[in-house]
Each structure stands twice: as C-alpha cells, then as structure tokens.
N, C-alpha and C. Protein backbone atom coordinates (compact mmCIF):
# COMPACT_ATOMS: atom_id res chain seq x y z
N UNK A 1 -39.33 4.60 -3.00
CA UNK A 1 -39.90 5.79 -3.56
C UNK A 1 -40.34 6.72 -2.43
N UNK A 2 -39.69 7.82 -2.79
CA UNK A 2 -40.66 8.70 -2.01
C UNK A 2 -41.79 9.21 -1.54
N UNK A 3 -42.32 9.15 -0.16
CA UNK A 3 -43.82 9.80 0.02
C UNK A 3 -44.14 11.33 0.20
N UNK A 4 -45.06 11.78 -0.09
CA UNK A 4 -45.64 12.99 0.03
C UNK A 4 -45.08 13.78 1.82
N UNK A 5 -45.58 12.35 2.36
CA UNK A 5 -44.77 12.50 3.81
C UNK A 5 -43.33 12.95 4.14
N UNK A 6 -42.67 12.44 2.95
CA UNK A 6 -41.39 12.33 3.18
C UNK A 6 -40.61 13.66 2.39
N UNK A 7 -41.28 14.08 1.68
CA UNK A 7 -40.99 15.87 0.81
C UNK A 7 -41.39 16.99 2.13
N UNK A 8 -42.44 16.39 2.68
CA UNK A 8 -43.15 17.41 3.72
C UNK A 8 -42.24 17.68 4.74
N UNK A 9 -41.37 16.20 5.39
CA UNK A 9 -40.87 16.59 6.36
C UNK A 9 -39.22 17.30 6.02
N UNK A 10 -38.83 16.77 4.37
CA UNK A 10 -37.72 17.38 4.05
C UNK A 10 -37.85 18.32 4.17
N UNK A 11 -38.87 19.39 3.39
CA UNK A 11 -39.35 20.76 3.41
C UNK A 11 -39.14 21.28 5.04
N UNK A 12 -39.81 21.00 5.78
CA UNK A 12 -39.80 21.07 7.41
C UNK A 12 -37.97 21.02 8.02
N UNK A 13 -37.62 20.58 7.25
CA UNK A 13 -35.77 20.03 7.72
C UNK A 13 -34.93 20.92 7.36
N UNK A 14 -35.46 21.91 5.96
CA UNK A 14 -34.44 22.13 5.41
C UNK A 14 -35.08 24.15 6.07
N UNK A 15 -36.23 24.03 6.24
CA UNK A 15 -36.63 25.57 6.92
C UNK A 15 -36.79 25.84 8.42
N UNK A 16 -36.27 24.71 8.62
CA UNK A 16 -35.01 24.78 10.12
C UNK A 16 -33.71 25.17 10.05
N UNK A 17 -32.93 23.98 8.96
CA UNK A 17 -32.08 24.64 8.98
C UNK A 17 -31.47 26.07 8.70
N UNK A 18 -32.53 26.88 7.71
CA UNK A 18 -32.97 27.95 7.20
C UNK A 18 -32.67 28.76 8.38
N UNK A 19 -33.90 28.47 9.20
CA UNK A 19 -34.06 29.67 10.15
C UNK A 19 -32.81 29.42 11.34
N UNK A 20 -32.00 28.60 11.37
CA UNK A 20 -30.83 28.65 12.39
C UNK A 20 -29.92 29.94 11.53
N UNK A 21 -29.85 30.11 10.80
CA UNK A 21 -29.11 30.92 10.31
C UNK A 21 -29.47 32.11 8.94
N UNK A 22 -30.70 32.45 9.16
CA UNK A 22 -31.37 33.26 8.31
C UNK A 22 -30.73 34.32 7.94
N UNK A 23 -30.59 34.71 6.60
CA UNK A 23 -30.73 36.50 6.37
C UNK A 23 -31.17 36.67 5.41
N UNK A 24 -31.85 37.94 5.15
CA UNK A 24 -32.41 38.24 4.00
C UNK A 24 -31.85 38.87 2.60
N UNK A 25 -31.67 38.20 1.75
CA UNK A 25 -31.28 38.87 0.38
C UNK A 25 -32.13 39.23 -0.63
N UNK A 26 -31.55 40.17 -1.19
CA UNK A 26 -32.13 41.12 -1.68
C UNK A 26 -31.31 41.17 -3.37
N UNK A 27 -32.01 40.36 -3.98
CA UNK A 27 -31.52 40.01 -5.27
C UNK A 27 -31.55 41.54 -6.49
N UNK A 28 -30.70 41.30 -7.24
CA UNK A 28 -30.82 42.10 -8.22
C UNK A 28 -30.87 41.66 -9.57
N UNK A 29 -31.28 41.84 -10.95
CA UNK A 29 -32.18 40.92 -11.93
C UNK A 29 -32.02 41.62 -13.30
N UNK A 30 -30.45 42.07 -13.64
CA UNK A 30 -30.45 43.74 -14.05
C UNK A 30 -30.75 44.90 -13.62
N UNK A 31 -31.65 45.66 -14.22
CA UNK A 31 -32.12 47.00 -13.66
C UNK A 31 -32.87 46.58 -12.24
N UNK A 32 -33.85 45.86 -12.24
CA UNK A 32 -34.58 45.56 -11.08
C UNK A 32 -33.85 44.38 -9.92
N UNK A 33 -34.64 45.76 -8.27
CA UNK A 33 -34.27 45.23 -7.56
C UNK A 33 -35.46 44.07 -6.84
N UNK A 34 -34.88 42.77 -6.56
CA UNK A 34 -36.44 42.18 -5.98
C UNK A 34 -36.45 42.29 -4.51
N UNK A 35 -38.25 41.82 -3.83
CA UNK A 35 -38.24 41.86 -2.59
C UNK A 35 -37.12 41.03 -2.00
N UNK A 36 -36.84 41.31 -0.92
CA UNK A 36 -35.72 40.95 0.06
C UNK A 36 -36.64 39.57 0.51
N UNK A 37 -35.57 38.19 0.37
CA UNK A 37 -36.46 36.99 0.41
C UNK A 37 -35.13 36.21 1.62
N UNK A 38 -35.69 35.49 2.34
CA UNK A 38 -34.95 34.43 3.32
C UNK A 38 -34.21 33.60 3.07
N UNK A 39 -33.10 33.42 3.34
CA UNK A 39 -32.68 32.41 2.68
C UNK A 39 -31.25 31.60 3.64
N UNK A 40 -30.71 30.89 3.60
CA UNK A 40 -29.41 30.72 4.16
C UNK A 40 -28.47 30.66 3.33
N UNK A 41 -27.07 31.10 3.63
CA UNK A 41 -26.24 31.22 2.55
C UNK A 41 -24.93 30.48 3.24
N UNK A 42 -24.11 29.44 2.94
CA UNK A 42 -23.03 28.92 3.61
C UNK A 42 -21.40 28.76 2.30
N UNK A 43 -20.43 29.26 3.11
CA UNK A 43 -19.36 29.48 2.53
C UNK A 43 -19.21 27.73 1.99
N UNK A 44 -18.64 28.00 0.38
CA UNK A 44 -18.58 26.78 -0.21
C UNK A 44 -17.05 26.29 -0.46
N UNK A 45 -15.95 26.04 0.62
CA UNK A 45 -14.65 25.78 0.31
C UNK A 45 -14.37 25.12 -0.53
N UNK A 46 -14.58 24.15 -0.66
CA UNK A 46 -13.77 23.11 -2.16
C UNK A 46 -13.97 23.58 -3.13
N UNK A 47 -15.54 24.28 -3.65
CA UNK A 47 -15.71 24.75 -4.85
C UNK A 47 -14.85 26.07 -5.36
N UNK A 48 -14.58 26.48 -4.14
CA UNK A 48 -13.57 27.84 -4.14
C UNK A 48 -12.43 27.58 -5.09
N UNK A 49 -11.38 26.52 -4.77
CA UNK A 49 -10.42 25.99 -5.43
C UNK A 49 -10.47 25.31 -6.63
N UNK A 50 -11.87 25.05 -6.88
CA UNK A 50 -12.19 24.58 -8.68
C UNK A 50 -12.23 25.49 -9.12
N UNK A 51 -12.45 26.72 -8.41
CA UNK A 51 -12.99 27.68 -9.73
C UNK A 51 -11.73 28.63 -10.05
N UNK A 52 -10.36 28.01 -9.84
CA UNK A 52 -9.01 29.04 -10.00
C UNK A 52 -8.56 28.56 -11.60
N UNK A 53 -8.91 29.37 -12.58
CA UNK A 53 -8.61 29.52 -14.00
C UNK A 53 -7.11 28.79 -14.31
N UNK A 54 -6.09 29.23 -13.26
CA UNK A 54 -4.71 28.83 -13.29
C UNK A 54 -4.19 28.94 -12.34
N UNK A 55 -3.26 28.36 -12.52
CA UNK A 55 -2.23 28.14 -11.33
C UNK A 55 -2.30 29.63 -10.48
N UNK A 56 -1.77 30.70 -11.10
CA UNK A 56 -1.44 31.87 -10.85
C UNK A 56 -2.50 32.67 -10.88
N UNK A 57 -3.87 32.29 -10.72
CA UNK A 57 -5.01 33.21 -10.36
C UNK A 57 -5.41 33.07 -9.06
N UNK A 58 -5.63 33.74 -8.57
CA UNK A 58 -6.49 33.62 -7.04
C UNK A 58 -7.97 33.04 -6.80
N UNK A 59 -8.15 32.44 -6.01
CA UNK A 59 -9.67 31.16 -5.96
C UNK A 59 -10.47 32.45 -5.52
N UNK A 60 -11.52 32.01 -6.21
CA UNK A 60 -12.65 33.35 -5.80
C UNK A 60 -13.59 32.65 -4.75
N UNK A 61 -14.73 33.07 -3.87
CA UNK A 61 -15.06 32.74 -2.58
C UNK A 61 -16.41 32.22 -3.50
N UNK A 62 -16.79 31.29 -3.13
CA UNK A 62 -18.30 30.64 -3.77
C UNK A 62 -19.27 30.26 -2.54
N UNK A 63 -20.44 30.39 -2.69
CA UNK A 63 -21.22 30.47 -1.63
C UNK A 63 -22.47 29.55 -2.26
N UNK A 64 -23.07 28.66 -1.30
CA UNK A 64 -24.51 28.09 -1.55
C UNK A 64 -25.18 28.75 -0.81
N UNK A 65 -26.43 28.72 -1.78
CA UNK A 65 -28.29 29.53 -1.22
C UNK A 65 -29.09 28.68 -0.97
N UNK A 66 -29.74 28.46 -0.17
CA UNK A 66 -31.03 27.52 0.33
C UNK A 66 -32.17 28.45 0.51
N UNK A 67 -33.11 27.92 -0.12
CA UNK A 67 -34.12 28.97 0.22
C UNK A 67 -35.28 28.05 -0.02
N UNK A 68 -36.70 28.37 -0.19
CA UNK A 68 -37.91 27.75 0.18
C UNK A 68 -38.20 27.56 -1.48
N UNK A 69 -38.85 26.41 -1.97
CA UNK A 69 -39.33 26.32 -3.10
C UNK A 69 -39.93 27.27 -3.81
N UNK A 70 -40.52 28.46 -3.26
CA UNK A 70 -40.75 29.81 -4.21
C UNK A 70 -39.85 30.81 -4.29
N UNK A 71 -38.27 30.19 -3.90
CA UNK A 71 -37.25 31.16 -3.98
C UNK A 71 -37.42 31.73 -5.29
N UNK A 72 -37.67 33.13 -5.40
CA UNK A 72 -37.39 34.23 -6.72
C UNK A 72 -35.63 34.26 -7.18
N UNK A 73 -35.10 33.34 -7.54
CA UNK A 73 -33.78 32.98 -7.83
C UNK A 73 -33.62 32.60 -9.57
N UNK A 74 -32.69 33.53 -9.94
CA UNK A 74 -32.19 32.83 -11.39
C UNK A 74 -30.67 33.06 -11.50
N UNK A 75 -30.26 32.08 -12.74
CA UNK A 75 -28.80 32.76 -12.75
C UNK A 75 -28.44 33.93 -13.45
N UNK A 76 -27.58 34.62 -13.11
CA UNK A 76 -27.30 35.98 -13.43
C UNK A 76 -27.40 36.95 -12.15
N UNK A 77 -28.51 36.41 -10.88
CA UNK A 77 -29.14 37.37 -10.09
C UNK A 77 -27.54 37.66 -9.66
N UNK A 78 -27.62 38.80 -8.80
CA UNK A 78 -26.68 39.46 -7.80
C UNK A 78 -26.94 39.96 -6.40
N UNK A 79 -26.38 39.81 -5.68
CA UNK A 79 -26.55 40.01 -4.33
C UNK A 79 -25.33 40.54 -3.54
N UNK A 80 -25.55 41.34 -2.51
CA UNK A 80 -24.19 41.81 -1.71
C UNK A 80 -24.65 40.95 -0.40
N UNK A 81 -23.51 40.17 0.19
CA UNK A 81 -23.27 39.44 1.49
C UNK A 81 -22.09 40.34 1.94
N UNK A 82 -22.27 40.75 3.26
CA UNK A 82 -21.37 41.46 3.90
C UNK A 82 -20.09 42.00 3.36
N UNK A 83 -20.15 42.76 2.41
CA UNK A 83 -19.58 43.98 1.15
C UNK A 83 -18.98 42.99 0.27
N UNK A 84 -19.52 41.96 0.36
CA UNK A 84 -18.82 41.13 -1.15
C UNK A 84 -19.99 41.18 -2.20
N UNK A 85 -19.84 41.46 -3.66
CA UNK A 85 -21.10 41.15 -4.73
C UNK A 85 -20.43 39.57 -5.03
N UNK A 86 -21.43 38.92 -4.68
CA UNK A 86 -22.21 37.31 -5.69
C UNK A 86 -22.76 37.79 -6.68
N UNK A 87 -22.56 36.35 -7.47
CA UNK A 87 -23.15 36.38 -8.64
C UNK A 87 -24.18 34.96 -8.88
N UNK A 88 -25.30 34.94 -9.31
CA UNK A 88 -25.83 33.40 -9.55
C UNK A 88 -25.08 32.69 -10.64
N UNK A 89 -24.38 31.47 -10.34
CA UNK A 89 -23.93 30.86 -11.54
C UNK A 89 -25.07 30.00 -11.90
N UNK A 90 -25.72 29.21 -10.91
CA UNK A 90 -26.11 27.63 -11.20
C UNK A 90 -27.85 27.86 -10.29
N UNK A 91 -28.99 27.49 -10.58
CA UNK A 91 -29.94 26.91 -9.66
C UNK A 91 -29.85 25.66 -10.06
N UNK A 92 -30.29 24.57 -8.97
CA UNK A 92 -30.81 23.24 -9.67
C UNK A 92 -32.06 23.30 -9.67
N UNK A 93 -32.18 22.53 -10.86
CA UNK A 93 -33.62 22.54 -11.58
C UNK A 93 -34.79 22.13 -10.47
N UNK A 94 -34.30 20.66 -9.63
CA UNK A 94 -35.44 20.22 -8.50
C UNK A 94 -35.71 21.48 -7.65
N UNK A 95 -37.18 21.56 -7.75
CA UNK A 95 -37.43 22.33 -6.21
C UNK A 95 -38.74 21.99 -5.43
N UNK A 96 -38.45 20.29 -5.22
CA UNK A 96 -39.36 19.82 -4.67
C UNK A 96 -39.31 20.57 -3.01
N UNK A 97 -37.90 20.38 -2.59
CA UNK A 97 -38.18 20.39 -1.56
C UNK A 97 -37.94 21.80 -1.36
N UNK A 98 -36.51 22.05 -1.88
CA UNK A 98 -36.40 23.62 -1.78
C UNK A 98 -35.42 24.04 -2.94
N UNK A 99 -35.09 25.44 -2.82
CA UNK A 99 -34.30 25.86 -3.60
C UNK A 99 -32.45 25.79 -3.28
N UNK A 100 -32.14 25.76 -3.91
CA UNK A 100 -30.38 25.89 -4.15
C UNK A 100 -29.53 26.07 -4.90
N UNK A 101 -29.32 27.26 -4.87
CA UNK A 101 -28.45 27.66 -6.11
C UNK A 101 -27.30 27.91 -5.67
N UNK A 102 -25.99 28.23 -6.36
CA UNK A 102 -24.75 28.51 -6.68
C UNK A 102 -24.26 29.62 -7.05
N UNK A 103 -23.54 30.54 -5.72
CA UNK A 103 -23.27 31.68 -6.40
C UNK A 103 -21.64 32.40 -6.34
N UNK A 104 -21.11 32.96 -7.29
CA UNK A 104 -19.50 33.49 -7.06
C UNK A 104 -19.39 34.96 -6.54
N UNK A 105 -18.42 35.04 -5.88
CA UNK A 105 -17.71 36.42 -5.76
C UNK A 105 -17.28 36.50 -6.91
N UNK A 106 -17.61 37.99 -7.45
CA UNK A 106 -17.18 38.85 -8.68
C UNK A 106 -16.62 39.80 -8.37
N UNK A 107 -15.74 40.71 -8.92
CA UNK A 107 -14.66 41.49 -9.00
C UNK A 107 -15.45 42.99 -9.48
C-alpha cells in the first residue's frame, strides 16, 4: 500500500518532469478563455494510429497533458500547441498525484 510519503515524492517526480519541459496552456471551455496553467504536453504515437476511423482516413496527432493535481482541465477543453487546435477527449479520474488527460488534433 501506498504511503503519504510515497504520493509526495510521486508528486515531486512528476513536477520535474513537468518543469524539464514546461509550457503554458491556455485552455478554452466554450466561450471562456482560462488562466494560462503549466503543464507538459508529449506527442502520443501509437494512440495516433488507433484513432484512424478507416483504412483510408488519415491518423490524427494525439497528445498527453501532465499537469499538477489542480490542473483546471475537462473534456471538451481546447487548446492551440504550435498552430495545431487539440481537443480534450479523456481526463483520468485519479488525481492523486497529478493530472493527465488526453487530447486530439481537430480539423
């Protein structure tokens, strides 16, 4: 079982890895835009190729978010990463240690 110790230092692990590669996004929620929050974002290859409808569609680019347990994240949000719009498909529900959600390039 896990200790209190052992969430603390995950937490500590995962806002390292955070800050090796930080940028700030700046979610959108419908009409509203939210504060610009930290987060890391890493290109998700395999999931790229699940998400091709058919043979003859093109794989759209899918990206994971890491962010700190008070990540302001839901699905639906939107975000621009270097002139591509994401979309939130997925958060997972745990956010002991931190946040991580799932997001697509949209058209």
């Amino acid at each position: 079982m896990l200790t209190p110790d052992d969430y603390a230092q995950m937490r500590d692990d995962l806002a390292e890895m955070i800050g090796d590669n930080r940028v700030e996004v700046t979610l959108r929620r419908g009409s509203q835009t939210l504060a610009a929050q930290g987060a890391r974002i890493v290109r998700s290859g395999p999931r790229a190729q699940q998400a091709r409808a058919n043979a003859s569609s093109a794989a759209r680019a899918m990206v994971i978010v890491y962010g700190t347990p008070e990540m302001d994240i839901r699905r639906g949000d939107r975000f621009t990463l270097e002139g591509t719009l994401f979309e939130v498909g997925f958060v997972r529900p745990s956010r002991l240690v931190g946040t991580v959600a799932e997001a697509e390039a949209v058209e």
